[in-house]
PDB file of N, CA and C in Angstrom:
ATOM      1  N   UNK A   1      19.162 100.378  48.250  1.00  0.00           N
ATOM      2  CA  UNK A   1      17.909  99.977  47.690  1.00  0.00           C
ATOM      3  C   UNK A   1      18.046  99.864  46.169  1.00  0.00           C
ATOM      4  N   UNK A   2      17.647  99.027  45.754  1.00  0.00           N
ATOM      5  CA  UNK A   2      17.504  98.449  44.134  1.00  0.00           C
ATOM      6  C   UNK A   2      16.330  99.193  43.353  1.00  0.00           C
ATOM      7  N   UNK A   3      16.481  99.521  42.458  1.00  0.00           N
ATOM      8  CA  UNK A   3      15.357 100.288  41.290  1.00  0.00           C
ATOM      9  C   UNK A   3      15.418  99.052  40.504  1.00  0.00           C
ATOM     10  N   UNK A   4      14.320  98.643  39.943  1.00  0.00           N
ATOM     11  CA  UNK A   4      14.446  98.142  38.690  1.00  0.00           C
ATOM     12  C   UNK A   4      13.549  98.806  37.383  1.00  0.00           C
ATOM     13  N   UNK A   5      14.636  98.705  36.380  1.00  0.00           N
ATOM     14  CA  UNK A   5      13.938  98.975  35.315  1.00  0.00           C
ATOM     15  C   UNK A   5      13.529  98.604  34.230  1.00  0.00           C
ATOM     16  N   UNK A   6      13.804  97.446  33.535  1.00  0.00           N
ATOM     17  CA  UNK A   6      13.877  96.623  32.275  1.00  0.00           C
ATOM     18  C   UNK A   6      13.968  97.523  31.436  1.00  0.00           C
ATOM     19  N   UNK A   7      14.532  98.323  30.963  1.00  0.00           N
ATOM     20  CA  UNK A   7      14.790  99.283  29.861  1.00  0.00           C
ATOM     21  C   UNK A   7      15.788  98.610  28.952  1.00  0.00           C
ATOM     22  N   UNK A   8      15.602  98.905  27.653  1.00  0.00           N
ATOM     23  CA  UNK A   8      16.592  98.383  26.600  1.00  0.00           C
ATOM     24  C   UNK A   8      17.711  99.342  26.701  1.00  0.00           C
ATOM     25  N   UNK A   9      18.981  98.635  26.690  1.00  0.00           N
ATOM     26  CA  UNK A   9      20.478  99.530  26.318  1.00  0.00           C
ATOM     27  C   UNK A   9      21.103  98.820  25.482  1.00  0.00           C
ATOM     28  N   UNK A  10      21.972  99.702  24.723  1.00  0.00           N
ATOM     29  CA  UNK A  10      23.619  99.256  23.808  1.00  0.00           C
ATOM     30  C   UNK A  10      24.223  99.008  25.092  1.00  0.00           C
ATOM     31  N   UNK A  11      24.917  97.774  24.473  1.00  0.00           N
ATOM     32  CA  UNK A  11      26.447  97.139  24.979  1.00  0.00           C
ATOM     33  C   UNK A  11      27.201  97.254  24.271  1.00  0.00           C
ATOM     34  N   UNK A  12      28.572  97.494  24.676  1.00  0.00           N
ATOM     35  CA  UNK A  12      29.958  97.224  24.151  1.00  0.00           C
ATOM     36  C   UNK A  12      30.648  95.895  24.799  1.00  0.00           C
ATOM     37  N   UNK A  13      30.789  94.914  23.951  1.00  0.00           N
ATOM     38  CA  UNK A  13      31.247  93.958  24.511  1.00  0.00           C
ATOM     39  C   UNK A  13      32.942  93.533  24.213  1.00  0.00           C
ATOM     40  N   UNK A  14      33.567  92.674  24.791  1.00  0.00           N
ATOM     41  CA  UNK A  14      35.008  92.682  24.945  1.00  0.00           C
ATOM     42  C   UNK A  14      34.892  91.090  25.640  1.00  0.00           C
ATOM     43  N   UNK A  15      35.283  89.990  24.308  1.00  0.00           N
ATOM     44  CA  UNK A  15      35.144  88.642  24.448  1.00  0.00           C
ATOM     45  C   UNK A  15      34.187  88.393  25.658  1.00  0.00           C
ATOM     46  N   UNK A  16      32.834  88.414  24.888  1.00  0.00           N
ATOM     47  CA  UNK A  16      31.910  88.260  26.035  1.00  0.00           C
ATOM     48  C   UNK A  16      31.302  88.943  27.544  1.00  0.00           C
ATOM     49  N   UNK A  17      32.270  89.926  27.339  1.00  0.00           N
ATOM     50  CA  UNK A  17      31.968  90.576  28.895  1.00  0.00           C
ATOM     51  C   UNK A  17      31.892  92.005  28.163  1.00  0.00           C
ATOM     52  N   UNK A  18      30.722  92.272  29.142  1.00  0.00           N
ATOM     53  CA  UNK A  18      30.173  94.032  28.697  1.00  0.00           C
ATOM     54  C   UNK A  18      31.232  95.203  29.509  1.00  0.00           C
ATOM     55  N   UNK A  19      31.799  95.941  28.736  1.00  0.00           N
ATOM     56  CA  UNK A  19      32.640  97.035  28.272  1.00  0.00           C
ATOM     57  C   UNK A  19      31.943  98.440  29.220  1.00  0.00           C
ATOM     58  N   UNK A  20      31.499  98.634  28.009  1.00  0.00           N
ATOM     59  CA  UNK A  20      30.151  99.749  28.034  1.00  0.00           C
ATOM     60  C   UNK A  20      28.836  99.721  27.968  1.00  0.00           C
ATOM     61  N   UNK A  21      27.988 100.557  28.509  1.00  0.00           N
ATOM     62  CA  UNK A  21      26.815 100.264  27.977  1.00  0.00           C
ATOM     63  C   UNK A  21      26.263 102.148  28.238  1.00  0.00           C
ATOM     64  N   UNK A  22      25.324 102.261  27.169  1.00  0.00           N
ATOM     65  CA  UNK A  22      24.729 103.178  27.004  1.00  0.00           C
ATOM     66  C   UNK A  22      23.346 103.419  27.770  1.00  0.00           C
ATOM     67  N   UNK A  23      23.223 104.628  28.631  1.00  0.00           N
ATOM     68  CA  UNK A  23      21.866 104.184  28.729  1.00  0.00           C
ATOM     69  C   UNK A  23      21.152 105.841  28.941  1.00  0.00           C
ATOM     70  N   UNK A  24      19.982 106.355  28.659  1.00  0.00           N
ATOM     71  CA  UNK A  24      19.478 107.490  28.442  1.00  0.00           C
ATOM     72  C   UNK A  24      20.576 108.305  28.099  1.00  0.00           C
ATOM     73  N   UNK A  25      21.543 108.452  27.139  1.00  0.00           N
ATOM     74  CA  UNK A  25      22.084 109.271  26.019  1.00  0.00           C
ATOM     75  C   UNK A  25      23.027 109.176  26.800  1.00  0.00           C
ATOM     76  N   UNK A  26      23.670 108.743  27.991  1.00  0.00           N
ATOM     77  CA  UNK A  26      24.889 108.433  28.980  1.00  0.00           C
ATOM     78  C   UNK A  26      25.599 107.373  28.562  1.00  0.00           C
ATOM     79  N   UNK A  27      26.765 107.331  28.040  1.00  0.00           N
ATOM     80  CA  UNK A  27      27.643 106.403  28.310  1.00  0.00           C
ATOM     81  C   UNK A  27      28.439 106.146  29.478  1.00  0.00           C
ATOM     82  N   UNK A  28      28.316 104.657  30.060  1.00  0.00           N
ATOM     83  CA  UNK A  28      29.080 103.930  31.612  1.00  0.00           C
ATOM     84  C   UNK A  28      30.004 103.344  31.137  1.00  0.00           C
ATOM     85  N   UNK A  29      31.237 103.069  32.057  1.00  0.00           N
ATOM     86  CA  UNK A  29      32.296 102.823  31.746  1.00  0.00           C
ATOM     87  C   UNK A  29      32.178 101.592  32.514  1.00  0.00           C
ATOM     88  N   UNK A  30      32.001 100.046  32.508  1.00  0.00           N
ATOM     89  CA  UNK A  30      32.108  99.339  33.470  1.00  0.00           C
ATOM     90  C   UNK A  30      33.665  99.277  34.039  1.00  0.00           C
ATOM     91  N   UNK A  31      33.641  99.442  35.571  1.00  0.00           N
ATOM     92  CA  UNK A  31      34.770  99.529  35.923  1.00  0.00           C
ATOM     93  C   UNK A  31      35.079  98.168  36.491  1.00  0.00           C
ATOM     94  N   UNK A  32      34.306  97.448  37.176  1.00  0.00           N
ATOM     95  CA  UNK A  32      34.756  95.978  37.497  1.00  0.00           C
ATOM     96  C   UNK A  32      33.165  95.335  37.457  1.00  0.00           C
ATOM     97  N   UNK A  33      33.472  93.775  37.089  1.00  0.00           N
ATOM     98  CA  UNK A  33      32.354  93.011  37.389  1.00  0.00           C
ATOM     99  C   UNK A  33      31.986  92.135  38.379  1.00  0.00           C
ATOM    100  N   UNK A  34      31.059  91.971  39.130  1.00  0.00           N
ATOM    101  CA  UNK A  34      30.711  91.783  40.754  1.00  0.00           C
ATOM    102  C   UNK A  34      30.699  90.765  40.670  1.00  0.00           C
ATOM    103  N   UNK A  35      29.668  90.283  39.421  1.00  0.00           N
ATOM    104  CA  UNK A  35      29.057  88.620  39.582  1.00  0.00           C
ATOM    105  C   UNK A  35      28.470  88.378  38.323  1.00  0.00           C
ATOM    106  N   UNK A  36      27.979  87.364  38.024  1.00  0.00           N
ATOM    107  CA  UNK A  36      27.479  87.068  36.356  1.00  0.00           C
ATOM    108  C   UNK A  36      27.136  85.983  36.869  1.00  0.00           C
ATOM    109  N   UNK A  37      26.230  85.360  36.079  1.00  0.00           N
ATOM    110  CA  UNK A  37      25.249  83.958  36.155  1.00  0.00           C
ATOM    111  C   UNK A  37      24.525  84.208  35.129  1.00  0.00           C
ATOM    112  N   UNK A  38      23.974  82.544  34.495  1.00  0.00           N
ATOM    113  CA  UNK A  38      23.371  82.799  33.607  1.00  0.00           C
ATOM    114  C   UNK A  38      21.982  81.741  34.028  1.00  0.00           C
ATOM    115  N   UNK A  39      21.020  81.698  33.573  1.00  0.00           N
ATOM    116  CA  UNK A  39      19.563  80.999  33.475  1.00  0.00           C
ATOM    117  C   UNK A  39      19.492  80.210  32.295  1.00  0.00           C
ATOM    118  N   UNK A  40      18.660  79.052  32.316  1.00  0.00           N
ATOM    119  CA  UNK A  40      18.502  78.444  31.474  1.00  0.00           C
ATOM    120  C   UNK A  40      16.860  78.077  31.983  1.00  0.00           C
ATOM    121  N   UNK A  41      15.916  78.065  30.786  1.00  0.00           N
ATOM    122  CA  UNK A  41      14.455  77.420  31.205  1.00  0.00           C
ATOM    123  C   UNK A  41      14.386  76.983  29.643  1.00  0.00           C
ATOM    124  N   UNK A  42      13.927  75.352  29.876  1.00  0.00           N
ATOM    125  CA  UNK A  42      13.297  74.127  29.186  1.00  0.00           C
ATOM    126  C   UNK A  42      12.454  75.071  28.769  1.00  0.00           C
ATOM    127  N   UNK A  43      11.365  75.428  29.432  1.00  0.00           N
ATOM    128  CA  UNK A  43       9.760  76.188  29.081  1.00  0.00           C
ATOM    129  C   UNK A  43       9.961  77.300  27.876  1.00  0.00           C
ATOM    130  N   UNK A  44      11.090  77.958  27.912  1.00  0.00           N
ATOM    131  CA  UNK A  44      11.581  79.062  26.735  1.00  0.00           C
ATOM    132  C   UNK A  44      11.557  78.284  25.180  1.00  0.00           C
ATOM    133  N   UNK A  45      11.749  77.192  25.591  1.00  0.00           N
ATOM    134  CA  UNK A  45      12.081  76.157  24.124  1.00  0.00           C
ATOM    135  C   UNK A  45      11.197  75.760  23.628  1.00  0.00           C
ATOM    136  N   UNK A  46       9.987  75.586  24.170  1.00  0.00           N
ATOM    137  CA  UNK A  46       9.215  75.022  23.281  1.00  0.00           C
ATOM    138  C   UNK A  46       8.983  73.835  22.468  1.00  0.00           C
ATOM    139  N   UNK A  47      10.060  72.621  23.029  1.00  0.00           N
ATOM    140  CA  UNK A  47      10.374  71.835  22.418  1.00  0.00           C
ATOM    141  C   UNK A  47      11.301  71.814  21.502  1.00  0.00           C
ATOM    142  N   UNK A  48      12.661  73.077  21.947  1.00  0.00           N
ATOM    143  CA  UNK A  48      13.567  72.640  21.055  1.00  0.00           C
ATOM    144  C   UNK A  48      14.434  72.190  21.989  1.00  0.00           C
ATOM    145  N   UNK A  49      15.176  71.106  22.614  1.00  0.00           N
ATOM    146  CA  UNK A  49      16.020  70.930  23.459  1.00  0.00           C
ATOM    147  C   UNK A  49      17.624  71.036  22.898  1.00  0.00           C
ATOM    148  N   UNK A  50      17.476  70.716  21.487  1.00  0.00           N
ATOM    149  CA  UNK A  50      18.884  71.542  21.477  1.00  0.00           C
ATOM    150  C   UNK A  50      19.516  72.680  21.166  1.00  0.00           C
ATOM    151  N   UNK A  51      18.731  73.770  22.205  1.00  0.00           N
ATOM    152  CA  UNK A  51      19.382  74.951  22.261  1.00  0.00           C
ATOM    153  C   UNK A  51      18.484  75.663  22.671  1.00  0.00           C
ATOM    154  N   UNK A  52      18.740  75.601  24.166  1.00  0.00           N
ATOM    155  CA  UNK A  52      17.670  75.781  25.193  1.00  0.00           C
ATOM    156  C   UNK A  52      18.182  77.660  25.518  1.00  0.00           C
ATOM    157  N   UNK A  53      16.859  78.748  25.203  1.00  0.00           N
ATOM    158  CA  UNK A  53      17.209  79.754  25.805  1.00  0.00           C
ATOM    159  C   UNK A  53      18.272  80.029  26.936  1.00  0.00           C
ATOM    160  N   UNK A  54      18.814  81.280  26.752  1.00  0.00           N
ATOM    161  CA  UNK A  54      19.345  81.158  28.162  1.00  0.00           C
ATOM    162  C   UNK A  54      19.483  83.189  28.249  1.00  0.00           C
ATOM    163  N   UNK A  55      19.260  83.586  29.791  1.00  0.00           N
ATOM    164  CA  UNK A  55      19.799  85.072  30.075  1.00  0.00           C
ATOM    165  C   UNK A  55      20.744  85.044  30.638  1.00  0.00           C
ATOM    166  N   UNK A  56      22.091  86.080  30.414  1.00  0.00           N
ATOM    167  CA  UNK A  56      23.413  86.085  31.264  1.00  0.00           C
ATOM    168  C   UNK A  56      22.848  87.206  32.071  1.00  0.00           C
ATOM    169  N   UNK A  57      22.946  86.858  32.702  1.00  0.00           N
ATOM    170  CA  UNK A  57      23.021  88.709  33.762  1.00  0.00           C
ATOM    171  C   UNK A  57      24.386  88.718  34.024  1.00  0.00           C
ATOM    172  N   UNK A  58      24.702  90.362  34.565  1.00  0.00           N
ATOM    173  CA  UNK A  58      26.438  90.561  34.955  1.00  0.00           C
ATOM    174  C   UNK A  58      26.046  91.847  36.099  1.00  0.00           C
ATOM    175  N   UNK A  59      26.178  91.733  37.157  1.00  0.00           N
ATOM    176  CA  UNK A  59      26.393  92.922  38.349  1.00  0.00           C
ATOM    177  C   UNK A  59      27.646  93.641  38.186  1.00  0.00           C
ATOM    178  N   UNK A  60      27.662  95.040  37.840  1.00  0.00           N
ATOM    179  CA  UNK A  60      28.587  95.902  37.384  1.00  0.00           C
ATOM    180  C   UNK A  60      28.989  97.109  38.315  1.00  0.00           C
ATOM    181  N   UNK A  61      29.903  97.364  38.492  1.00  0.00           N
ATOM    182  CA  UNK A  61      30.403  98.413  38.817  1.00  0.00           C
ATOM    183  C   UNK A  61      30.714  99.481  37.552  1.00  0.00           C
ATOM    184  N   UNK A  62      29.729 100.405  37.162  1.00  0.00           N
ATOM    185  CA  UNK A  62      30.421 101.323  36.497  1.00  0.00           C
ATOM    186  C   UNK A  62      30.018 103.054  36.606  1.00  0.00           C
ATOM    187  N   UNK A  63      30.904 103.558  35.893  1.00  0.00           N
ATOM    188  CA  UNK A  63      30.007 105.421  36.055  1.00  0.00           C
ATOM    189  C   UNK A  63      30.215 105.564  34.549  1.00  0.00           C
ATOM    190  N   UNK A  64      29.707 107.113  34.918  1.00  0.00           N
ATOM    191  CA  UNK A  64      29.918 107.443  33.457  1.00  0.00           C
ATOM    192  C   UNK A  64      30.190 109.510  34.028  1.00  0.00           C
ATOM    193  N   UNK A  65      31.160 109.373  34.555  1.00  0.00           N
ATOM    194  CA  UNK A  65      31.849 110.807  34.839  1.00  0.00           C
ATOM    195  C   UNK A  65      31.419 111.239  36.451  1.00  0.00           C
ATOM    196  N   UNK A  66      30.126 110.535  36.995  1.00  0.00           N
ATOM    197  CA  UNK A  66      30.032 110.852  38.284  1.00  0.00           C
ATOM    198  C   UNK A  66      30.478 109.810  38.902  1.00  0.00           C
ATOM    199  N   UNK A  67      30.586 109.771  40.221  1.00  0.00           N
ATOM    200  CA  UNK A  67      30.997 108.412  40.677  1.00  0.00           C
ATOM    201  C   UNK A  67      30.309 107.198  40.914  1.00  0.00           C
ATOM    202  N   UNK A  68      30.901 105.739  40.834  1.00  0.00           N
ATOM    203  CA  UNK A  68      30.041 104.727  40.560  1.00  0.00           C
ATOM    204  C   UNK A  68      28.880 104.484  40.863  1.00  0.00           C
ATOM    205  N   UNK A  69      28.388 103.409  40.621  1.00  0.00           N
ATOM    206  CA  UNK A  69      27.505 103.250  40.749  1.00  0.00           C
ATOM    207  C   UNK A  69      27.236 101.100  40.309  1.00  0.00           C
ATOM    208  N   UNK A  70      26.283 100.786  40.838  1.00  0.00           N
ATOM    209  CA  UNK A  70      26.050  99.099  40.873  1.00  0.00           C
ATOM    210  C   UNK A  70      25.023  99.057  39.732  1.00  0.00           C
ATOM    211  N   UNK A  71      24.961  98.248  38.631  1.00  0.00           N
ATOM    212  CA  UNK A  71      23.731  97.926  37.853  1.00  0.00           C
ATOM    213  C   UNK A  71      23.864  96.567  37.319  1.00  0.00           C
ATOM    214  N   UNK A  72      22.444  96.109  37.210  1.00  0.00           N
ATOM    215  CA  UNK A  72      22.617  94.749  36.727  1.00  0.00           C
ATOM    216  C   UNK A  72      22.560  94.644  35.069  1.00  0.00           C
ATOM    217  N   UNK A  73      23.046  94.309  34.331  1.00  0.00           N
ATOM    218  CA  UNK A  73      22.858  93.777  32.918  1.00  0.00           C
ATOM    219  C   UNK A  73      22.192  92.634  32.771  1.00  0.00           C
ATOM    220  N   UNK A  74      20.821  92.587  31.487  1.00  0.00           N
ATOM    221  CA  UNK A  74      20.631  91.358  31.391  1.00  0.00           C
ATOM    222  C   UNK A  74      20.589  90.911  29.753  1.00  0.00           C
ATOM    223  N   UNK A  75      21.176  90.251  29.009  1.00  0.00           N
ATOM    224  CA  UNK A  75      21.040  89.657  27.645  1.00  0.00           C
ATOM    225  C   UNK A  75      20.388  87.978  27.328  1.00  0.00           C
ATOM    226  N   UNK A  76      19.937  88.473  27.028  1.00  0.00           N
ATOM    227  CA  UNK A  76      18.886  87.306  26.101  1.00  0.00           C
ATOM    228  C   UNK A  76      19.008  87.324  24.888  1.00  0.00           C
ATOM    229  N   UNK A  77      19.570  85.769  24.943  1.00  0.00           N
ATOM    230  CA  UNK A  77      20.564  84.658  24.076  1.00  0.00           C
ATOM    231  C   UNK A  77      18.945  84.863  23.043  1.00  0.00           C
ATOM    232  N   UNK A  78      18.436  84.643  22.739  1.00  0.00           N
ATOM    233  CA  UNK A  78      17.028  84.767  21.829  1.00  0.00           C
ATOM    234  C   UNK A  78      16.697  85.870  20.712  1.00  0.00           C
ATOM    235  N   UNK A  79      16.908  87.139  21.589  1.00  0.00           N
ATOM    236  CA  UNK A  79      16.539  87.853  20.904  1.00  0.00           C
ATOM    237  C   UNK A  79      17.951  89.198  20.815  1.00  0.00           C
ATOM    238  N   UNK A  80      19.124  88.575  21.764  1.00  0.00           N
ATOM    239  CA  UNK A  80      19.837  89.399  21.295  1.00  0.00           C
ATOM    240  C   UNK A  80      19.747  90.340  21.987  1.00  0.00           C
ATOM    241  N   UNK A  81      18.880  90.833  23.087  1.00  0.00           N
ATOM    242  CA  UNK A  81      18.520  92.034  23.182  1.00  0.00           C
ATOM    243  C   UNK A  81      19.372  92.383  24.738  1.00  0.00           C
ATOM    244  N   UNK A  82      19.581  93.428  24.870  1.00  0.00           N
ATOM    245  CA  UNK A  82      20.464  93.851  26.140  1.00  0.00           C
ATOM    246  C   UNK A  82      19.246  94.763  26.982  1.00  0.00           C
ATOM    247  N   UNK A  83      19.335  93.713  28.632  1.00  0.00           N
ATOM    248  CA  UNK A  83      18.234  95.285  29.094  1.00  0.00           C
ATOM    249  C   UNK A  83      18.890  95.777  30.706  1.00  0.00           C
ATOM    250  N   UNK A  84      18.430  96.540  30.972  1.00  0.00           N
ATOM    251  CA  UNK A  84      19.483  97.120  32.384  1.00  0.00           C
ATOM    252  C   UNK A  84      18.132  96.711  33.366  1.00  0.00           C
ATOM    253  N   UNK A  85      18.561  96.108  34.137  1.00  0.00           N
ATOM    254  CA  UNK A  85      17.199  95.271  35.235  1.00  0.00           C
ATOM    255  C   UNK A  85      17.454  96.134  36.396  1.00  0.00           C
ATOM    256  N   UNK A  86      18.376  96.461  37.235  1.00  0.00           N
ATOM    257  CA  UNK A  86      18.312  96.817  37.985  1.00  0.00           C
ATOM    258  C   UNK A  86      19.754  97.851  38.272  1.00  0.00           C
ATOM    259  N   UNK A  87      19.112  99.318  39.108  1.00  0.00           N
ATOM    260  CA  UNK A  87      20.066  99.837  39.757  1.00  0.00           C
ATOM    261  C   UNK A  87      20.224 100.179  40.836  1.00  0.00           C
ATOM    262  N   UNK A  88      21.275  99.997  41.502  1.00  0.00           N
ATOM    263  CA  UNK A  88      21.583 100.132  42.760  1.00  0.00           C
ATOM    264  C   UNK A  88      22.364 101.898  43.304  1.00  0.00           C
ATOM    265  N   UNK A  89      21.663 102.114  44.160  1.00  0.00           N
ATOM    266  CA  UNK A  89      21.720 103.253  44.781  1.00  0.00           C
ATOM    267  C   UNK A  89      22.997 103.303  45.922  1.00  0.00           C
TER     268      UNK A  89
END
C-alpha cells in the first residue's frame, strides 16, 4: 500500500539522478532506480511555449540503515523544489 505525502526533501544529485535524499532528519541511500518519467503541461506555461514546465518523478529503492524501502521522488523544473510523493510499504 502507497502513503502519500508531498513533503519537501534535500536531494543529492549525481548527473541528474538522485543520490540521496534527506527526509525527517534521516538520510536514504538510493540503492537502485525502478522507473523515472517526466510530465510536461502547456497549462503550467501560461503562454510561454518555449519552456514548457515539466516534473521528473524517479521510483527508488533506498534505506537509510533499516532495510529498504520504495519511494517516489518528485522535482519541479520551476521552482526547483524536490518533494517525496509517495511511500511504499
Amino acid at each position: 500500500m502507497a502513503r502519500v505525502y508531498g513533503v519537501p526533501i534535500t536531494v543529492v544529485e549525481r548527473e541528474g539522478r538522485p543520490q540521496r535524499f534527506t527526509w525527517e532528519r534521516r538520510i536514504y541511500t538510493v540503492r537502485r532506480i525502478i522507473d523515472h518519467w517526466v510530465t510536461l503541461r502547456t497549462d503550467w506555461a501560461a503562454g510561454a511555449r518555449d519552456r514548457l514546465p515539466r516534473r521528473t518523478f524517479w521510483r527508488v529503492e533506498a534505506g537509510s540503515g533499516r532495510g529498504p524501502g520504495v519511494y517516489e521522488l518528485r522535482h519541479d523544473s520551476d521552482s526547483g523544489q524536490w518533494l517525496l510523493a509517495r511511500v511504499w510499504d
